[in-house]
N, C-alpha and C. Protein backbone atom coordinates (compact mmCIF):
# COMPACT_ATOMS: atom_id res chain seq x y z
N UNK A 1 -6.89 4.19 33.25
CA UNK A 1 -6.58 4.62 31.89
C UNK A 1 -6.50 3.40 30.97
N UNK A 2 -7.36 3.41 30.32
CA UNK A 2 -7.29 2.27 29.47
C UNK A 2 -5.77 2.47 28.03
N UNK A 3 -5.40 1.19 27.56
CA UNK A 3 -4.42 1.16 27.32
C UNK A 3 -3.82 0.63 25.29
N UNK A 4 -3.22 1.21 24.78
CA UNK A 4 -3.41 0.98 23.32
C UNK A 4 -3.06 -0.95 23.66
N UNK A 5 -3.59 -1.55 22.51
CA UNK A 5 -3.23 -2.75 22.24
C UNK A 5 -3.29 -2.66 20.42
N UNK A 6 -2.01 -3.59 19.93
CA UNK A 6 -1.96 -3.89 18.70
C UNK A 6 -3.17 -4.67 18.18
N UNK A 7 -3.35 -4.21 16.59
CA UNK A 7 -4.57 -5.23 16.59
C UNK A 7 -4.26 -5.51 14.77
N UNK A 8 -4.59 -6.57 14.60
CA UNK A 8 -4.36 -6.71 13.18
C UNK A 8 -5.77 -6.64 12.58
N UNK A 9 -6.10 -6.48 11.31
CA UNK A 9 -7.45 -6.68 10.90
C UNK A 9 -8.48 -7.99 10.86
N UNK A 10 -7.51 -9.19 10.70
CA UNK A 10 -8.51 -10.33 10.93
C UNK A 10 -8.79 -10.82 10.00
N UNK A 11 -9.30 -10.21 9.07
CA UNK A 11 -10.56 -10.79 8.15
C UNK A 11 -10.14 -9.71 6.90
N UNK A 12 -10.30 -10.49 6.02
CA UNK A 12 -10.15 -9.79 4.31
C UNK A 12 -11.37 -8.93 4.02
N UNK A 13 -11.49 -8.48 2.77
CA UNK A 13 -12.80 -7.51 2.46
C UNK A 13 -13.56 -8.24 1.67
N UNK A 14 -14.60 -8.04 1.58
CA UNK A 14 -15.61 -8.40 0.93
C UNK A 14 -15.88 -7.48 0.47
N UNK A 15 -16.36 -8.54 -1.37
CA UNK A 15 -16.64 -7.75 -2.56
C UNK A 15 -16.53 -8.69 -3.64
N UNK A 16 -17.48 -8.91 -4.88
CA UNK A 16 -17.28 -10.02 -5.71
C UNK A 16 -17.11 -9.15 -7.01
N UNK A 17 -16.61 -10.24 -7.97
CA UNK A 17 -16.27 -9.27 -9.61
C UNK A 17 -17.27 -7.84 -10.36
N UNK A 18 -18.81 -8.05 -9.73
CA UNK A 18 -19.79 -7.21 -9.83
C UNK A 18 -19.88 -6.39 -8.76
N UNK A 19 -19.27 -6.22 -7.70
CA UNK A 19 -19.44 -5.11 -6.99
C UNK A 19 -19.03 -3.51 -7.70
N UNK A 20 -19.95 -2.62 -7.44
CA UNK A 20 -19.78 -1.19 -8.04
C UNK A 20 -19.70 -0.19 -7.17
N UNK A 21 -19.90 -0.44 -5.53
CA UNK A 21 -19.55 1.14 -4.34
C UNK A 21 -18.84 -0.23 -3.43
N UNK A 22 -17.81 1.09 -2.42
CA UNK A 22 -17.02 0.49 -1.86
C UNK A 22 -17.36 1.18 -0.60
N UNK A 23 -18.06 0.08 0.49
CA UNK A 23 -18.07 1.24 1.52
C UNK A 23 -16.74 0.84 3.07
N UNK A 24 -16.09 1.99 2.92
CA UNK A 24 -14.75 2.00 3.27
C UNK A 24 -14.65 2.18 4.87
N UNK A 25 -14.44 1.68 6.13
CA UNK A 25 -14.28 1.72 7.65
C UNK A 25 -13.30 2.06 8.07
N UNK A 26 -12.72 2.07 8.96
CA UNK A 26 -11.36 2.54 9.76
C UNK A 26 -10.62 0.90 9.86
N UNK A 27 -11.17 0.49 10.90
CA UNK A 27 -10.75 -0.91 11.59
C UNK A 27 -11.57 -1.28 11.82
N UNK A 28 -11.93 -3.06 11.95
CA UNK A 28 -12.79 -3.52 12.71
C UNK A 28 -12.99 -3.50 14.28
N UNK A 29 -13.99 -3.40 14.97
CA UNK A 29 -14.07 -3.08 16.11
C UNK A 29 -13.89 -4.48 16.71
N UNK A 30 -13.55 -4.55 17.96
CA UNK A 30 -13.41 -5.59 18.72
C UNK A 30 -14.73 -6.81 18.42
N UNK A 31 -15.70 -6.52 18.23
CA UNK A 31 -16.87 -7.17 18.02
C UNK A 31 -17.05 -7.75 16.43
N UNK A 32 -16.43 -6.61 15.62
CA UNK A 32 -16.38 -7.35 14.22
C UNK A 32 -15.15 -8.40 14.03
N UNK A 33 -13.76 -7.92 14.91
CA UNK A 33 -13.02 -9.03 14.80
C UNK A 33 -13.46 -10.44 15.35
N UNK A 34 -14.01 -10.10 16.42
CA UNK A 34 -14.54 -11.58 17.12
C UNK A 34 -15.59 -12.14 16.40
N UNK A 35 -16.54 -11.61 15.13
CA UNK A 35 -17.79 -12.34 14.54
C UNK A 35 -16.85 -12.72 13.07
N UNK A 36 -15.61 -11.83 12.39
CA UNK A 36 -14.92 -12.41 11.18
C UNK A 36 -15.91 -11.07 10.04
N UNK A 37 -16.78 -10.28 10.89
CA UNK A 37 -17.25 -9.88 9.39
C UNK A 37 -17.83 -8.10 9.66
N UNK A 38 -18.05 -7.21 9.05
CA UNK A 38 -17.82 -5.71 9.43
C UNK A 38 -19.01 -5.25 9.99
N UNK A 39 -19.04 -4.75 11.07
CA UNK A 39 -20.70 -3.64 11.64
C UNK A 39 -21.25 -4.71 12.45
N UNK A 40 -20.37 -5.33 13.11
CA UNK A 40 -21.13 -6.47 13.53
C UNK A 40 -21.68 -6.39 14.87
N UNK A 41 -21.14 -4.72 15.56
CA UNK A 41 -21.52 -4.16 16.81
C UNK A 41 -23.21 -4.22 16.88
N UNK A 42 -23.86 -4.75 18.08
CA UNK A 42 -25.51 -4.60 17.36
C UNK A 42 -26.15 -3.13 17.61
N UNK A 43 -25.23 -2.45 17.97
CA UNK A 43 -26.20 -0.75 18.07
C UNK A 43 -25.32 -0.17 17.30
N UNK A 44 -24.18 -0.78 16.02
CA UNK A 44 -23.95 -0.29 14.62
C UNK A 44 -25.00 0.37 14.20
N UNK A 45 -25.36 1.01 13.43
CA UNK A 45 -26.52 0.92 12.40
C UNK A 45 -26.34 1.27 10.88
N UNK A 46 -25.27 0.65 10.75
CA UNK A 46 -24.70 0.33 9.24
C UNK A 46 -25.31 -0.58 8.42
N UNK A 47 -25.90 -1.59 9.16
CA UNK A 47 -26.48 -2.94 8.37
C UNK A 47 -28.29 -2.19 8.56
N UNK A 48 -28.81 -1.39 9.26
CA UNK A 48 -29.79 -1.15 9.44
C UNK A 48 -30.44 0.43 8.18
N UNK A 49 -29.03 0.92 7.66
CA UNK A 49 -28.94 2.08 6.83
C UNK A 49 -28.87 1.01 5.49
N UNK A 50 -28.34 0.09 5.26
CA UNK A 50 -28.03 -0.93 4.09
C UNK A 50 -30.00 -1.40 3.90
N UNK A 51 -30.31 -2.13 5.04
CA UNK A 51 -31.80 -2.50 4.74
C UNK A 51 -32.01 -1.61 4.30
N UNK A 52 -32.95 -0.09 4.33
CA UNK A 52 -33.27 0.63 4.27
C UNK A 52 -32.97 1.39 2.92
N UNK A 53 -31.88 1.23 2.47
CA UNK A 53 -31.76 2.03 1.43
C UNK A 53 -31.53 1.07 -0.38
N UNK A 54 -31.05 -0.03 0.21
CA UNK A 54 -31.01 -1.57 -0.71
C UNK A 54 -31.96 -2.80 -0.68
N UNK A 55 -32.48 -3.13 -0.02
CA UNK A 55 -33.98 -3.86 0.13
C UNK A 55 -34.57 -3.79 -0.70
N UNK A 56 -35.16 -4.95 -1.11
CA UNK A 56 -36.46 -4.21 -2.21
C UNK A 56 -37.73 -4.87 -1.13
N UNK A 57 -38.60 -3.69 -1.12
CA UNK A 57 -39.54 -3.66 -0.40
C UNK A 57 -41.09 -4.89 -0.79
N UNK A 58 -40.35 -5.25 -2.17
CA UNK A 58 -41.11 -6.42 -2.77
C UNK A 58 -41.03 -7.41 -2.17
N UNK A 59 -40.21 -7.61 -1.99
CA UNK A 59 -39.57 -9.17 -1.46
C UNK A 59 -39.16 -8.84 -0.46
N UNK A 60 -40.39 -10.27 0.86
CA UNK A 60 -39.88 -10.13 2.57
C UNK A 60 -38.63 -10.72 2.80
N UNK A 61 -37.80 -11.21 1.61
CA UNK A 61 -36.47 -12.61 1.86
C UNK A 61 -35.29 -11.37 1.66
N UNK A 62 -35.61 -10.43 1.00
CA UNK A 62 -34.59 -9.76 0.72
C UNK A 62 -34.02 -9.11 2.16
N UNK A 63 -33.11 -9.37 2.94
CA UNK A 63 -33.19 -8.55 4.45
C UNK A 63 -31.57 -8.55 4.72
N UNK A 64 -30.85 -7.69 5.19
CA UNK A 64 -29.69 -7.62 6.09
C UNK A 64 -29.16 -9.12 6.95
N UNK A 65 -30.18 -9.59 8.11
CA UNK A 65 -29.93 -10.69 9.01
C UNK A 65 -29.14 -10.00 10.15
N UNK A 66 -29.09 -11.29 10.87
CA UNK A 66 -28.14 -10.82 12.18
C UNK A 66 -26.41 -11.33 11.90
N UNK A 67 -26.22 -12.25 10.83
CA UNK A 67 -25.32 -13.16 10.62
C UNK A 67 -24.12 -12.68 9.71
N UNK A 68 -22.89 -12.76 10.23
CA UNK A 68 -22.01 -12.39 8.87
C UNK A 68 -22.72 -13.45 7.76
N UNK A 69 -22.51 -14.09 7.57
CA UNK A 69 -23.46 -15.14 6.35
C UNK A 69 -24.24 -14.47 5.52
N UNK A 70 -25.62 -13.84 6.46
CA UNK A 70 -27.07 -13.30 5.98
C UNK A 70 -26.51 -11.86 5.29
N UNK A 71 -25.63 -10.83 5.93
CA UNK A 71 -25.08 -9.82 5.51
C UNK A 71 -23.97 -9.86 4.72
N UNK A 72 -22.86 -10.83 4.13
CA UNK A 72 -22.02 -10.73 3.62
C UNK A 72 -23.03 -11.02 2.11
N UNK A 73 -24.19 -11.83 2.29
CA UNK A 73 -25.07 -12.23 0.94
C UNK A 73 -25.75 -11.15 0.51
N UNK A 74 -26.28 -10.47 1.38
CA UNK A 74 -26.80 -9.26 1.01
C UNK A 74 -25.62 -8.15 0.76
N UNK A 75 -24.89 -7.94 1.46
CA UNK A 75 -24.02 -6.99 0.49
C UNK A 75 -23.51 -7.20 -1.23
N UNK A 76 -23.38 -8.57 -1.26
CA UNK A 76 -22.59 -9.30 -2.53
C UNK A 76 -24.22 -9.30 -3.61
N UNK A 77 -25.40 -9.65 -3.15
CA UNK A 77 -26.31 -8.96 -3.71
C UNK A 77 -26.72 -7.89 -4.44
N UNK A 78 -26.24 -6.83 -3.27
CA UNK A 78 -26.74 -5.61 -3.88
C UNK A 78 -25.51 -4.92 -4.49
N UNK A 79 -24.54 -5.90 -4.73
CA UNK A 79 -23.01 -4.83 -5.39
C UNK A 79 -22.21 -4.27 -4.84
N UNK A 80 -22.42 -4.59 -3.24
CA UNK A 80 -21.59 -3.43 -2.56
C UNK A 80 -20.64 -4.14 -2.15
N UNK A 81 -19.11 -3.56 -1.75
CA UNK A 81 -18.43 -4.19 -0.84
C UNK A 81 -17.91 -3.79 0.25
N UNK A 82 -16.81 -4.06 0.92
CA UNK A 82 -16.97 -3.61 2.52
C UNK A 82 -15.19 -3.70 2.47
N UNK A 83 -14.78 -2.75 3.29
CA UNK A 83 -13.20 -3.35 3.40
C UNK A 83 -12.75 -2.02 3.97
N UNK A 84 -11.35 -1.69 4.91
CA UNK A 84 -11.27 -1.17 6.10
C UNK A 84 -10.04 -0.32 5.29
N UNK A 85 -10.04 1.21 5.75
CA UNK A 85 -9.00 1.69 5.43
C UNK A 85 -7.03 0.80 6.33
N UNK A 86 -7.53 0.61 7.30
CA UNK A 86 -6.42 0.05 8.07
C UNK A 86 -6.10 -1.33 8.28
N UNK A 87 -4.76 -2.18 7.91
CA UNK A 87 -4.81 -3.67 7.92
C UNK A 87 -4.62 -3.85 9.46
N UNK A 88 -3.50 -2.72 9.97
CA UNK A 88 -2.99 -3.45 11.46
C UNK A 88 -2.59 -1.84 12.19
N UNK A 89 -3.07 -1.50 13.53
CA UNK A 89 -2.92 -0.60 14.14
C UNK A 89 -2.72 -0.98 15.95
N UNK A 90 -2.24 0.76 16.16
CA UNK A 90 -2.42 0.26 17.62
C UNK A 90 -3.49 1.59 17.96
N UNK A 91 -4.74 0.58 18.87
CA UNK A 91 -5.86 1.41 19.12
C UNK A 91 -6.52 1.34 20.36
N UNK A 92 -6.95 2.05 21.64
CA UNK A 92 -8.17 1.75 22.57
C UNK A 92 -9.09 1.34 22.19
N UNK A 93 -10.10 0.01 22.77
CA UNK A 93 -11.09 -0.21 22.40
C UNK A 93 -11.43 -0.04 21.24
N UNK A 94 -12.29 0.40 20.93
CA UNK A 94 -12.96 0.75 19.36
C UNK A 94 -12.73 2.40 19.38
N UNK A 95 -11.93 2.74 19.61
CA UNK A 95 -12.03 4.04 19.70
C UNK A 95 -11.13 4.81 18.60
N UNK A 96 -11.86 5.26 17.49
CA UNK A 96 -11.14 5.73 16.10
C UNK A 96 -10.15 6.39 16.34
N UNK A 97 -11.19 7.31 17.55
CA UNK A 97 -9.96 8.57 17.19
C UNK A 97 -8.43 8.19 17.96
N UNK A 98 -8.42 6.87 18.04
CA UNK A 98 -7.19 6.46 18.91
C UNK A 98 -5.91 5.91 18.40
N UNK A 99 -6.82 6.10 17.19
CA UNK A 99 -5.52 4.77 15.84
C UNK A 99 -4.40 5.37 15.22
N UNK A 100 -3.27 4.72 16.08
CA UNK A 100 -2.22 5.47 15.84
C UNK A 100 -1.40 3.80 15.25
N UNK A 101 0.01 4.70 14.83
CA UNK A 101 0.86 3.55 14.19
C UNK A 101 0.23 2.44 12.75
N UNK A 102 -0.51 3.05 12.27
CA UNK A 102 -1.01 2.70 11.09
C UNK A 102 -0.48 1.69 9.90
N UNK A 103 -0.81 0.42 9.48
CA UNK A 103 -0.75 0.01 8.35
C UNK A 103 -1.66 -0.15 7.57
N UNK A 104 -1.81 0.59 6.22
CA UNK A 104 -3.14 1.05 5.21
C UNK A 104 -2.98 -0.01 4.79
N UNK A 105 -4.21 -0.61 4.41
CA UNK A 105 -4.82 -1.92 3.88
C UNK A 105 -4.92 -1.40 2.10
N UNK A 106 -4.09 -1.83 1.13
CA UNK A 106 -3.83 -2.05 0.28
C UNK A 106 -5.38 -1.96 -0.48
N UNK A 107 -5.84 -1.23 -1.74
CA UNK A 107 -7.48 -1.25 -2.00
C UNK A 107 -7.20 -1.71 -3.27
N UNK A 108 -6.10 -1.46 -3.76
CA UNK A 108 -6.02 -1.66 -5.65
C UNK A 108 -6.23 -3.18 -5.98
N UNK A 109 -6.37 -4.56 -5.16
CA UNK A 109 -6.54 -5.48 -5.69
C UNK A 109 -8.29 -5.41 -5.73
N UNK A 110 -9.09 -5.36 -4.81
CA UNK A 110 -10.15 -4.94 -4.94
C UNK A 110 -10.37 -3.98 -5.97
N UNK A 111 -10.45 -3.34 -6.34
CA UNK A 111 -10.86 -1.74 -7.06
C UNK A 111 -10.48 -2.71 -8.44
N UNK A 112 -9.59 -3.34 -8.76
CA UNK A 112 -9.12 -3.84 -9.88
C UNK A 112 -9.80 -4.72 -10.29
N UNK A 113 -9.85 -5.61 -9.43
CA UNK A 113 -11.37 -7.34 -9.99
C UNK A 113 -12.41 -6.86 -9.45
N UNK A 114 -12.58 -5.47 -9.49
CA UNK A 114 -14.23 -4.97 -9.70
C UNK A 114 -14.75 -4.65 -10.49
N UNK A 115 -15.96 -4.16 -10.38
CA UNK A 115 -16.33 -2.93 -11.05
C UNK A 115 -16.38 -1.55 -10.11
N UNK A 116 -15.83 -1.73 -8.75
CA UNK A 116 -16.30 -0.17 -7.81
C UNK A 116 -15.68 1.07 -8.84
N UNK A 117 -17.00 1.41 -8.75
CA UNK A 117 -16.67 3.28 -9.34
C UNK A 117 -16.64 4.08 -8.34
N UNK A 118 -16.88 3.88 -7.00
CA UNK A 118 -17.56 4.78 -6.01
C UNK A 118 -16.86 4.34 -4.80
N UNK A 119 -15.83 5.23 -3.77
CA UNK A 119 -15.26 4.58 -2.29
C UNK A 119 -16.30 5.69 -1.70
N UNK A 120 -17.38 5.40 -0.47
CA UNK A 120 -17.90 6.03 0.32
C UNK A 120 -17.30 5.71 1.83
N UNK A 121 -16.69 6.29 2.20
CA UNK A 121 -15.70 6.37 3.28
C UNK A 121 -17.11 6.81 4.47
N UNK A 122 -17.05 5.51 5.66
CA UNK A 122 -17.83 5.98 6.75
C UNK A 122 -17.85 6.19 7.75
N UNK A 123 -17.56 7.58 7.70
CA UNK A 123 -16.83 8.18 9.00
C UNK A 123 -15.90 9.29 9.01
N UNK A 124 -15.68 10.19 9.39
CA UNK A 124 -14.65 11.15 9.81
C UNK A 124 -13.21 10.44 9.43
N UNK A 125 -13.08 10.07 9.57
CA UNK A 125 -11.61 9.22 10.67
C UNK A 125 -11.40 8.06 9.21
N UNK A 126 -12.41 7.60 8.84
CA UNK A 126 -12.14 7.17 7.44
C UNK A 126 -11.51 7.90 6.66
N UNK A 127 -12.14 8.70 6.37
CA UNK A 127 -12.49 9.57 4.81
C UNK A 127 -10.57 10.12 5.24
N UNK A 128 -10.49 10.75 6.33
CA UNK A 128 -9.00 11.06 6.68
C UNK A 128 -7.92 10.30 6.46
N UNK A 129 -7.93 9.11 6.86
CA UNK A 129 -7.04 8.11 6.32
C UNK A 129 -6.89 7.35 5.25
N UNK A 130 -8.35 7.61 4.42
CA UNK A 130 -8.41 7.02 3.36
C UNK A 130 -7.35 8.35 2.46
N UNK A 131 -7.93 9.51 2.59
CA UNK A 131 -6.82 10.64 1.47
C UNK A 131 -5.40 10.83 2.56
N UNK A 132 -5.13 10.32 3.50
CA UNK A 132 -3.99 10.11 4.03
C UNK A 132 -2.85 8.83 3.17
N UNK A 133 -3.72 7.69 3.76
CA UNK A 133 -2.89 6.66 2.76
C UNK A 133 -3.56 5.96 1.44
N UNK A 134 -4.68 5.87 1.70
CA UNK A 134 -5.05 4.55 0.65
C UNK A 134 -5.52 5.45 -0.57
N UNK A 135 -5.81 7.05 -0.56
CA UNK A 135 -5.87 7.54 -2.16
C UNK A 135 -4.25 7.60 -3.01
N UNK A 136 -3.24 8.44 -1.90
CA UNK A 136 -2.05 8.75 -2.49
C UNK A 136 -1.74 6.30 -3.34
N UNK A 137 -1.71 5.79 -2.43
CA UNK A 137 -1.30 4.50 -2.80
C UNK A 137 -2.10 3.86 -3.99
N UNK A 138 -3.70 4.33 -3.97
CA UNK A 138 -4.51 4.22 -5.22
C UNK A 138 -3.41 4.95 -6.65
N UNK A 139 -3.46 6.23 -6.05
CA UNK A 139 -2.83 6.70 -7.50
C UNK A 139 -1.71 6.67 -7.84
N UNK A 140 -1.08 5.86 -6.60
CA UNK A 140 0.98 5.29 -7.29
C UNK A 140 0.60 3.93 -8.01
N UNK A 141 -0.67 3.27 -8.11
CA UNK A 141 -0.87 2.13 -8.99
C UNK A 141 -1.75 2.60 -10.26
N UNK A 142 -1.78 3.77 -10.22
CA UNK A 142 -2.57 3.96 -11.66
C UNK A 142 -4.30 4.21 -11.35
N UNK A 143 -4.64 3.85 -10.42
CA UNK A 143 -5.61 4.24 -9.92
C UNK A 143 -6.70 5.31 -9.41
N UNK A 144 -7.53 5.54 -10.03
CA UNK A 144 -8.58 6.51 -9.55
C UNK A 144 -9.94 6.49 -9.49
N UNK A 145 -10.38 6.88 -8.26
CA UNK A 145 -12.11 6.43 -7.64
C UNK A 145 -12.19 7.61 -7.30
N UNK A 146 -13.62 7.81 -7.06
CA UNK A 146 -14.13 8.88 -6.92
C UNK A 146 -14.45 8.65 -5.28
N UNK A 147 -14.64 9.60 -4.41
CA UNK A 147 -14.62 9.16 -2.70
C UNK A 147 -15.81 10.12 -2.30
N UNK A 148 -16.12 9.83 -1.67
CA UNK A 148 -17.60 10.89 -1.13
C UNK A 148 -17.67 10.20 0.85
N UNK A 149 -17.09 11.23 1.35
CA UNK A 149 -17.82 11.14 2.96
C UNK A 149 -18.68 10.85 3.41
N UNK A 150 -19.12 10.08 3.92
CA UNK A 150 -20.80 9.87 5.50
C UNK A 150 -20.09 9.86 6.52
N UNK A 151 -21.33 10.10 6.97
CA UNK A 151 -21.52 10.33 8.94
C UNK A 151 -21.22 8.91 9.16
N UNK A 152 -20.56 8.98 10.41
CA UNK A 152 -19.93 7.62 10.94
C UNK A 152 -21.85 6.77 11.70
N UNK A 153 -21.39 5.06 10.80
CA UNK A 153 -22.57 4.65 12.02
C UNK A 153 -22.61 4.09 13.15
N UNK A 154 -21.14 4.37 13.99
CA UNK A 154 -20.84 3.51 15.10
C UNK A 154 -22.51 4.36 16.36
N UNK A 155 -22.16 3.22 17.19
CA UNK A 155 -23.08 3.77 17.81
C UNK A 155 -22.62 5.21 19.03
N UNK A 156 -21.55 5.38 19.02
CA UNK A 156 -20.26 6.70 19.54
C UNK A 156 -20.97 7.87 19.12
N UNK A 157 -21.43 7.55 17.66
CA UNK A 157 -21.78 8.68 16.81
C UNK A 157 -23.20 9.28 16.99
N UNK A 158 -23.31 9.81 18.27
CA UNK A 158 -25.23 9.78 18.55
C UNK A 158 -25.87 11.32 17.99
N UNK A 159 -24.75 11.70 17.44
CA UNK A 159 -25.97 13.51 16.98
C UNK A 159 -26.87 13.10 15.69
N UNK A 160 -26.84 12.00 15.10
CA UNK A 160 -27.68 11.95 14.02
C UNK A 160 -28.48 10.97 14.44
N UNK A 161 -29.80 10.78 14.09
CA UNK A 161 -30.82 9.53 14.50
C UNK A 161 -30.49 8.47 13.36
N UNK A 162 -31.38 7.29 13.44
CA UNK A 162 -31.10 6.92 12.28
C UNK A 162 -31.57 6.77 10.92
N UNK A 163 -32.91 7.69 11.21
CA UNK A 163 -33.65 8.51 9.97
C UNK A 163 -32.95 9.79 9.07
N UNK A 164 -32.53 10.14 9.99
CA UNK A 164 -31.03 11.37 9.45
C UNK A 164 -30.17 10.35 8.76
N UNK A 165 -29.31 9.71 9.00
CA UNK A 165 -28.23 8.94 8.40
C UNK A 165 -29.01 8.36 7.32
N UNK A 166 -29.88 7.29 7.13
CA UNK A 166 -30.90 7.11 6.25
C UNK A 166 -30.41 8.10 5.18
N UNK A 167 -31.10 9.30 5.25
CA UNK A 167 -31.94 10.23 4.29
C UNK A 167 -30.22 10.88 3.93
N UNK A 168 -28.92 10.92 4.66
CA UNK A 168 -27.63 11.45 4.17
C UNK A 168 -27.43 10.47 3.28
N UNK A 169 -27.13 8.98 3.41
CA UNK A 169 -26.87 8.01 2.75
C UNK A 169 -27.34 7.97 1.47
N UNK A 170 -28.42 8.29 1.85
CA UNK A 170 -29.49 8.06 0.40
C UNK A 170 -29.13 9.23 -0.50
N UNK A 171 -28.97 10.42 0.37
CA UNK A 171 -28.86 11.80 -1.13
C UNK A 171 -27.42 11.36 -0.92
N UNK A 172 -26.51 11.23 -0.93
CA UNK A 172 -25.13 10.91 -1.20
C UNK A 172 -24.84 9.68 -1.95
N UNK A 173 -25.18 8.89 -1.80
CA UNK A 173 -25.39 7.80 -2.88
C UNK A 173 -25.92 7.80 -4.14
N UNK A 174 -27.35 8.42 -3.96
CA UNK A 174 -28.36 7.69 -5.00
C UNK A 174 -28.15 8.97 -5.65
N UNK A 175 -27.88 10.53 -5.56
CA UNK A 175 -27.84 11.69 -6.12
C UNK A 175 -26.92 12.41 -6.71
């Protein structure tokens, strides 16, 4: 029986004064804590839904990478930012549905030296804890974003391909 361990988040969010969507996670997984930067699992396909839908197909330089570096530039690029509904939990492995004892990671300093109009919560287990803690705490600071659900892209999550997630992302975003 594998066994809860405490885990703190690690690593701050990324997002610069021009960022405009916020795309919102649970916790970092054991693999994103150990690289410092989010989706960093390589059968994620979060950074592979980002190419795909933010790329400009003009330019071969414009790309995701394998690197927090190459991906923290391309997110800050294309406006987006990244940051975890949870600062510190106790959880199995990477296993969402395991996260119990919760501390919500604070969003209003972000949301504030932005521009995000948009939290896209990714995942089940997000979107839940985000209107669990981090909306009620948005709106005790005066705060209000608009939130829209996706399909989780851990790789756990196998009923959707990743042409499906693609084409959700895209009409949920861009529509």
């Amino acid at each position: 029986m594998e066994r809860f361990i405490h885990v703190e988040h690690g690593f701050g969010p990324c997002y610069a004064a021009d960022s405009t969507r916020l795309f919102l996670g649970t916790m970092a997984s054991p693999k994103s804590r150990e690289a410092g930067f989010f989706y960093m699992h390589p059968r994620n396909r979060f950074w592979p839904i980002m190419q795909a839908l933010f790329a400009d197909p003009q330019d071969a330089s414009d790309v995701v990478g394998d690197t927090p570096d190459s991906r923290r530039a391309f997110a800050l690029r294309h406006r987006f930012a990244l940051w975890d509904t949870v600062e510190s939990c106790d959880i199995v492995g990477a296993s969402d549905s395991s996260i119990r004892n919760v501390v919500p990671s604070d969003l209003s300093e972000i949301i504030r030296n932005s521009q995000i109009s948009h939290i896209y919560a990714c995942g089940q287990k997000a979107d839940q804890l985000f209107h669990k803690y981090s909306e009620p705490m948005l709106e005790c600071n005066g705060i209000h974003v608009s939130e829209t659900a996706l399909p989780s892209t851990s790789p756990a999550y196998a009923s959707k391909t990743l042409d499906q997630l693609v084409d959700i992302y895209r009409e949920r975003i861009f529509d």
